[in-house]
Protein backbone atom coordinates (compact mmCIF):
# COMPACT_ATOMS: atom_id res chain seq x y z
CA UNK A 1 12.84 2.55 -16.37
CA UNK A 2 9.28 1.73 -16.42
CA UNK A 3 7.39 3.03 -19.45
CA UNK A 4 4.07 2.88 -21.06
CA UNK A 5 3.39 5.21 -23.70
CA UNK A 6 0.75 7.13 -22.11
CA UNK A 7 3.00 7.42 -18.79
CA UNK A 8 6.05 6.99 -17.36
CA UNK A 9 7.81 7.02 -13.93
CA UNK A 10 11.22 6.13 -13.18
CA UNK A 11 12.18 3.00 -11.01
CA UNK A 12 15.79 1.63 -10.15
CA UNK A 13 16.23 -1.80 -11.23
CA UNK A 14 14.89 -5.07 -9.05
CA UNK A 15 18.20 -5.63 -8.10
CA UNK A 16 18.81 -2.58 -6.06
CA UNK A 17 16.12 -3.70 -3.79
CA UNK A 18 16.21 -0.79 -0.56
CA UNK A 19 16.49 1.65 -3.39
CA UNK A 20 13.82 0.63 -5.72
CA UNK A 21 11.63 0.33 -2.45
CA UNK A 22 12.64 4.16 -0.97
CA UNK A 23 11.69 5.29 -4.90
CA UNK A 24 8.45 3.39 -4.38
CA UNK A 25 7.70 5.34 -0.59
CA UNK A 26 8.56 8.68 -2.38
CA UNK A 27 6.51 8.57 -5.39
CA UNK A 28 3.56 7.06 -2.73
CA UNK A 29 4.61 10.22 -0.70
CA UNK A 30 4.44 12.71 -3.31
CA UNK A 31 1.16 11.58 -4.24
CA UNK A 32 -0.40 12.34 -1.37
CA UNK A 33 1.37 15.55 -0.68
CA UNK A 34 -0.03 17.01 -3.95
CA UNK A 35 -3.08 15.38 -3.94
CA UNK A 36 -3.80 14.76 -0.14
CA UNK A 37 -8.08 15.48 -0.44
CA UNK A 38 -7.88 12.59 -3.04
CA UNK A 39 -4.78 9.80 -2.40
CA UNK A 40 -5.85 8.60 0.56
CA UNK A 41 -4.31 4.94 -0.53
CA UNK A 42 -0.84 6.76 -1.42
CA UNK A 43 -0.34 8.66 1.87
CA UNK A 44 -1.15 5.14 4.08
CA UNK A 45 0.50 3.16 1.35
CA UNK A 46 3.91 5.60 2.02
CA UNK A 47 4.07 4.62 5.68
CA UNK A 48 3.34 1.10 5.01
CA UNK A 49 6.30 0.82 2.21
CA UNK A 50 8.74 2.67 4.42
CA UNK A 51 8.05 0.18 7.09
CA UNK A 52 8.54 -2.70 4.39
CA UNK A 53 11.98 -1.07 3.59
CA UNK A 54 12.76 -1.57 7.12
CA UNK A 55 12.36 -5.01 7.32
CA UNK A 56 13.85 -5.50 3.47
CA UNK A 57 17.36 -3.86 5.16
CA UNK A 58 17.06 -7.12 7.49
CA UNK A 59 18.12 -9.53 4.64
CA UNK A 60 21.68 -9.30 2.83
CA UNK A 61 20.61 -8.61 -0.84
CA UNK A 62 24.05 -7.71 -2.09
CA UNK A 63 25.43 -11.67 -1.43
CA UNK A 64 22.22 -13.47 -2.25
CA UNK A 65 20.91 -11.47 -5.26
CA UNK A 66 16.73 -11.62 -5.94
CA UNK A 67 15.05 -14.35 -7.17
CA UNK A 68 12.28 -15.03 -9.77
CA UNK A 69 8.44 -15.55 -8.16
CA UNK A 70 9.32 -19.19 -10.14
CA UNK A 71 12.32 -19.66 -8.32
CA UNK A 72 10.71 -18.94 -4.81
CA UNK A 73 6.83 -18.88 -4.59
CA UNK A 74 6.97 -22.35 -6.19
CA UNK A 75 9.24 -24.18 -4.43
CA UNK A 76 7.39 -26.85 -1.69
CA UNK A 77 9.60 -26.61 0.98
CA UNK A 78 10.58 -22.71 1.67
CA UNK A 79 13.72 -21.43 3.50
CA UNK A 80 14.05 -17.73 5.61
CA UNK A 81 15.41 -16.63 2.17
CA UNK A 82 12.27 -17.89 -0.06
CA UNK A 83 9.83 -15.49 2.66
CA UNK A 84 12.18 -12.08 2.40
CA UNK A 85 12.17 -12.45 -1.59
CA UNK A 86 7.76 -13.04 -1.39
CA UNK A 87 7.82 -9.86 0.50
CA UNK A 88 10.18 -7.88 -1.99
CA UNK A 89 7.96 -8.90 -4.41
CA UNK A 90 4.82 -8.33 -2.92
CA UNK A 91 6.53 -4.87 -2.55
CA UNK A 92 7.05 -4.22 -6.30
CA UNK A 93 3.51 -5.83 -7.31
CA UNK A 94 1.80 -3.49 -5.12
CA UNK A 95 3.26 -0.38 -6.96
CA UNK A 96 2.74 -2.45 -10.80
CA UNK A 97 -0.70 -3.08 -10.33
CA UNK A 98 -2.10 -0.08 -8.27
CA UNK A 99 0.78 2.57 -7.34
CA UNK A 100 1.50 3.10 -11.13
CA UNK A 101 -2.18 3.47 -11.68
CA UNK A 102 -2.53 6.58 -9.56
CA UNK A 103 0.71 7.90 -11.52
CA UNK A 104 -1.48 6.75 -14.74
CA UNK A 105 -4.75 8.36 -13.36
CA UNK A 106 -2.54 11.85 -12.87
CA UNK A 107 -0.72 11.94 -15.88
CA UNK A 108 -3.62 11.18 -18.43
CA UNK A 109 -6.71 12.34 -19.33
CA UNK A 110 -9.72 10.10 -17.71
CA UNK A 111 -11.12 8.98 -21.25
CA UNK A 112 -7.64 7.54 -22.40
CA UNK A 113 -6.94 6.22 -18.71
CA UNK A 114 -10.46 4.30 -18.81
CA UNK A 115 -9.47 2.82 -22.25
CA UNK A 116 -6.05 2.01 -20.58
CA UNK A 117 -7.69 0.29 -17.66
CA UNK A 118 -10.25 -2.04 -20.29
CA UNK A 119 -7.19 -2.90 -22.72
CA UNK A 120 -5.08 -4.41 -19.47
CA UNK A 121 -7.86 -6.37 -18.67
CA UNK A 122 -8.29 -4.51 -14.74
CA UNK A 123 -10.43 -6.14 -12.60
CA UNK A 124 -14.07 -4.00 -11.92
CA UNK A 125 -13.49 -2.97 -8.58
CA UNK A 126 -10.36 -1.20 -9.60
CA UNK A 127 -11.77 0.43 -12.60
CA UNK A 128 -14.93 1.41 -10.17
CA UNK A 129 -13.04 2.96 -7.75
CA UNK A 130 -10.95 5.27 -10.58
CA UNK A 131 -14.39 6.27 -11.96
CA UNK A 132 -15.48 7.22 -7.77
CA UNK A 133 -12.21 9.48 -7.72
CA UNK A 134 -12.50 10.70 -11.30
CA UNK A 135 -16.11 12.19 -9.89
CA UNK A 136 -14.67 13.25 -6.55
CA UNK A 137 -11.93 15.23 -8.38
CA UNK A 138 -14.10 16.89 -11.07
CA UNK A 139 -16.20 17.68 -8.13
CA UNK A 140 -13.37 19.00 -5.93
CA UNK A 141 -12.54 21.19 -9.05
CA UNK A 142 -15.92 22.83 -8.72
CA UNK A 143 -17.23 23.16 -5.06
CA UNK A 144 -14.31 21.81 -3.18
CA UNK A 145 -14.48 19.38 -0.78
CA UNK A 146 -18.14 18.52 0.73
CA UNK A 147 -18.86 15.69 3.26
CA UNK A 148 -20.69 13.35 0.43
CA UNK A 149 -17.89 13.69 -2.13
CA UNK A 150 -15.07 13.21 1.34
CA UNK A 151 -17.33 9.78 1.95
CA UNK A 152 -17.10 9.03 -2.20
CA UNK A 153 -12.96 9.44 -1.88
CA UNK A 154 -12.51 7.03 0.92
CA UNK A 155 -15.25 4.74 -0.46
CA UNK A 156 -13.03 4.71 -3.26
CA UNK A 157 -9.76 4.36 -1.59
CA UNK A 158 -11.28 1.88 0.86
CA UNK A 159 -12.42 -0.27 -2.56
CA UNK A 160 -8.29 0.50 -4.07
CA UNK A 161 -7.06 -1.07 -0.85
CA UNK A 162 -9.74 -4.22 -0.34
CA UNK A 163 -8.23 -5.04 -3.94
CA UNK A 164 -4.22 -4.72 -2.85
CA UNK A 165 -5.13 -7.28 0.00
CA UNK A 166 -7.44 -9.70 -1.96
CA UNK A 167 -6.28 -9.73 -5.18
CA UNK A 168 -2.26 -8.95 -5.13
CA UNK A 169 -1.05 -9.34 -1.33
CA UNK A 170 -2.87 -12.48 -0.47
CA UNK A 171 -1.92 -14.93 -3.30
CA UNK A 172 1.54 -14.19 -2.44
CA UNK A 173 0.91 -14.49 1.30
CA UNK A 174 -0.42 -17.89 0.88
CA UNK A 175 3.35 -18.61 -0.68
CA UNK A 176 5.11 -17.71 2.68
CA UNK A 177 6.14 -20.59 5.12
CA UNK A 178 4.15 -21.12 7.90
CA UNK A 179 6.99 -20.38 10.21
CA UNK A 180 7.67 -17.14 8.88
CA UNK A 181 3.75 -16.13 8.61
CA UNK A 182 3.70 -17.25 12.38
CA UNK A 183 6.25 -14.64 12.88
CA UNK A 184 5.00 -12.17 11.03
CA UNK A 185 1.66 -12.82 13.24
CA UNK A 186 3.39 -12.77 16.50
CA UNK A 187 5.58 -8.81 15.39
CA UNK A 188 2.69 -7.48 12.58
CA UNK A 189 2.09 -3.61 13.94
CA UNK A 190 1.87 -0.52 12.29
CA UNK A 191 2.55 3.19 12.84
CA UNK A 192 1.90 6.37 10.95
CA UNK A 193 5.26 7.18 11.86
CA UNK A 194 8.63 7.10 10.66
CA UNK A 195 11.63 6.35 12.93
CA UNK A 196 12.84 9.92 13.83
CA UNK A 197 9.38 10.78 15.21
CA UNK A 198 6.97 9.89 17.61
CA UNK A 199 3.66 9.75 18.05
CA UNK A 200 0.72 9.36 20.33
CA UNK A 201 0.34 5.50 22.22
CA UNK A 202 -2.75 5.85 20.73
CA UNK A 203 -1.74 5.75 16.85
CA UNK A 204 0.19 2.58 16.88
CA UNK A 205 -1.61 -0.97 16.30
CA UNK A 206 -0.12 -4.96 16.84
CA UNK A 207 -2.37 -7.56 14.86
CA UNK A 208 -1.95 -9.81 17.49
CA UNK A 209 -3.39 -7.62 20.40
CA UNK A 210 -5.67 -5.59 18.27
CA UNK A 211 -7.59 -9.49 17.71
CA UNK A 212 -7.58 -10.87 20.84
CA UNK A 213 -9.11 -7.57 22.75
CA UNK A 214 -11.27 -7.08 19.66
CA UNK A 215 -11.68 -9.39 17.33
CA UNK A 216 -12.57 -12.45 19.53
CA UNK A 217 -16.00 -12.55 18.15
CA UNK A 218 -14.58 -13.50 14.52
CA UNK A 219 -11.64 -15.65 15.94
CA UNK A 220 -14.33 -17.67 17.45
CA UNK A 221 -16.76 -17.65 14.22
CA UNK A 222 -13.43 -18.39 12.12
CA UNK A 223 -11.95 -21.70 14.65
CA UNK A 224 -8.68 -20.29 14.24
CA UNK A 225 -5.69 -18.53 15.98
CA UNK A 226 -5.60 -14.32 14.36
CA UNK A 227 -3.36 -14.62 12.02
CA UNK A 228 -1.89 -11.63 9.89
CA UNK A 229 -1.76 -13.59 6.50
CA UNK A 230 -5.59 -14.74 6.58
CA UNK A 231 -7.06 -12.24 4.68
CA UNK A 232 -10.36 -12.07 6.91
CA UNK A 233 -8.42 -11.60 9.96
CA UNK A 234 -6.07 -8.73 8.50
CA UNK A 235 -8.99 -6.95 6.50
CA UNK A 236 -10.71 -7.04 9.88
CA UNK A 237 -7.72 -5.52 11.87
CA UNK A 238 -6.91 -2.93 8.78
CA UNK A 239 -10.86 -1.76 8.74
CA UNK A 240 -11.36 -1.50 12.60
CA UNK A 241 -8.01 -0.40 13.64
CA UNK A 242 -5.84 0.73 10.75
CA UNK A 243 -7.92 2.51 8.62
CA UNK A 244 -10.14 4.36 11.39
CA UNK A 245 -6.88 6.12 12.73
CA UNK A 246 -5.73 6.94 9.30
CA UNK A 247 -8.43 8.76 8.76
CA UNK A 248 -8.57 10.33 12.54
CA UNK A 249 -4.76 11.78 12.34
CA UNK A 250 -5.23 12.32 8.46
CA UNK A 251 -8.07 15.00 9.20
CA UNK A 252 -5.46 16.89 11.16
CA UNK A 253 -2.60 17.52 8.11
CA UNK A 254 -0.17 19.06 10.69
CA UNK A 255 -0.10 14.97 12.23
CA UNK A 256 0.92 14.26 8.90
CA UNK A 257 2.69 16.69 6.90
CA UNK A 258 6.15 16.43 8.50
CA UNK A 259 6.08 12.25 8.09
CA UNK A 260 4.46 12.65 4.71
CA UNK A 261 7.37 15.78 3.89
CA UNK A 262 10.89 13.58 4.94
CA UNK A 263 8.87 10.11 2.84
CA UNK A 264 8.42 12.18 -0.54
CA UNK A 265 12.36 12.95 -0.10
CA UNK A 266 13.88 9.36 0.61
CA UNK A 267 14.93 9.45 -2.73
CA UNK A 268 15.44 12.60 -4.96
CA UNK A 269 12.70 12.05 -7.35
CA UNK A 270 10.27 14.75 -8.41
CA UNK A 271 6.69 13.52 -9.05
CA UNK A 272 5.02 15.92 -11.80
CA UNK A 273 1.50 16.31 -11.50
CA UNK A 274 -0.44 17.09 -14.22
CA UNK A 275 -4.14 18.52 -14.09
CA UNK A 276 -5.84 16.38 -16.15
């Protein structure tokens, strides 16, 4: 159980790692499904958990057990099992330090939330971005949804997600062995898809290909090979590839709905939302 006083949202313990990260994809799911004018972070931050689950069922938790960020992001020399526990915990730290925010920003009034966000210290952009949706939903209330208050939302999600990559994903990236972040370079793609469906060649996106037909001009300005886990070469691939479809097959909800549907369902969990 995770619990703050002013919200709460139920998550199985670190240990059960697939299940804790299928509770994490459904409350991202359900987020979006109630909420899908607004969550724009959630419903891309659903597919991109479910696809972390995937790769999580690679590793044999049961007979190894997790590990402390001590225990692995410190250690100099860093073996295949060091790299799987970085990404379990870049897993939960996304969800602690912006999924249960959006639970937070649902479940509280935006005075108390604000005050919530100054007391733990949350860096501006974050608290900036919450104030941009707090206006986009009060003004979603009123005259629905406009084309300056759709631009405000994904301003605001866009800011959300710069801060997930800068601020919590990269540190721990920087942790992973070179081998492995070679790797992940050479097999980093993405898909607004879940297994039992398929979509349009279009949708899909590999880092590697997506940089060397497109990104060449900042490969060359940067003196380096793409790779995933530099966080100018990612943001580049997630703002010119990733996020540009999102928001292509998002403005169609029946692309979506069905994906979105069987994610907020992985586990049994039912996400209240209350109307601030």
């Amino acid at each position: 159980m995770d619990y703050n006083p002013h919200y709460s949202f139920d998550l199985p313990p670190e240990e059960k790692v697939i299940k804790r990260n299928r509770t994490i994809t459904t409350y991202y799911a359900q987020l979006y499904q109630n909420e899908p004018q607004l969550y724009k972070w959630a419903g891309m931050a659903a597919f991109a958990s479910f696809h972390i689950g995937e790769k999580l069922k690679m590793w044999d938790w049961e007979s190894s057990g997790i590990k402390s960020f001590a225990t692995t992001c410190l250690k100099k020399n860093k073996t295949l099992e060091d790299d799987f526990q970085i990404i379990r915990i870049i897993n939960n730290r996304i969800f602690n330090e912006i999924g249960g925010l959006h639970l937070a920003f649902c479940q509280m009034d935006f005075v108390s939330f604000q005050s919530l966000l100054l007391v733990e210290g949350r860096h501006k952009l974050i608290i900036n971005a919450f104030d941009k949706l707090n206006t986009a939903r009060e003004q979603l209330k009123k005259n629905g949804i406009t084309k300056d208050i759709e631009e405000l939302i994904w301003d605001a999600n866009t800011e959300i997600l710069w801060h997930e990559q800068s601020e919590v994903v990269q540190p721990l990236f920087d942790k992973l062995s070179n081998l492995f972040s070679g790797f992940m370079t050479i097999f980093a793609s993405f898909d607004y898809k879940i297994n039992h469906h398929k979509t349009s060649w279009k949708i899909p996106s590999a880092f590697i290909l997506f940089m060397l037909f497109n990104g060449y001009r900042l490969i060359i300005k940067s003196r380096m090979i793409p790779k995933v886990t530099h966080l100018q070469h990612r943001w580049y691939w997630i703002c010119n590839d990733l996020l540009k479809k999102w928001r292509r097959i998002e403005s169609d909800s029946n692309l979506v709905t069905e994906e979105i549907e069987v994610l907020s369902k992985i586990e049994l969990r039912n996400l209240k939302m209350k109307k601030p």
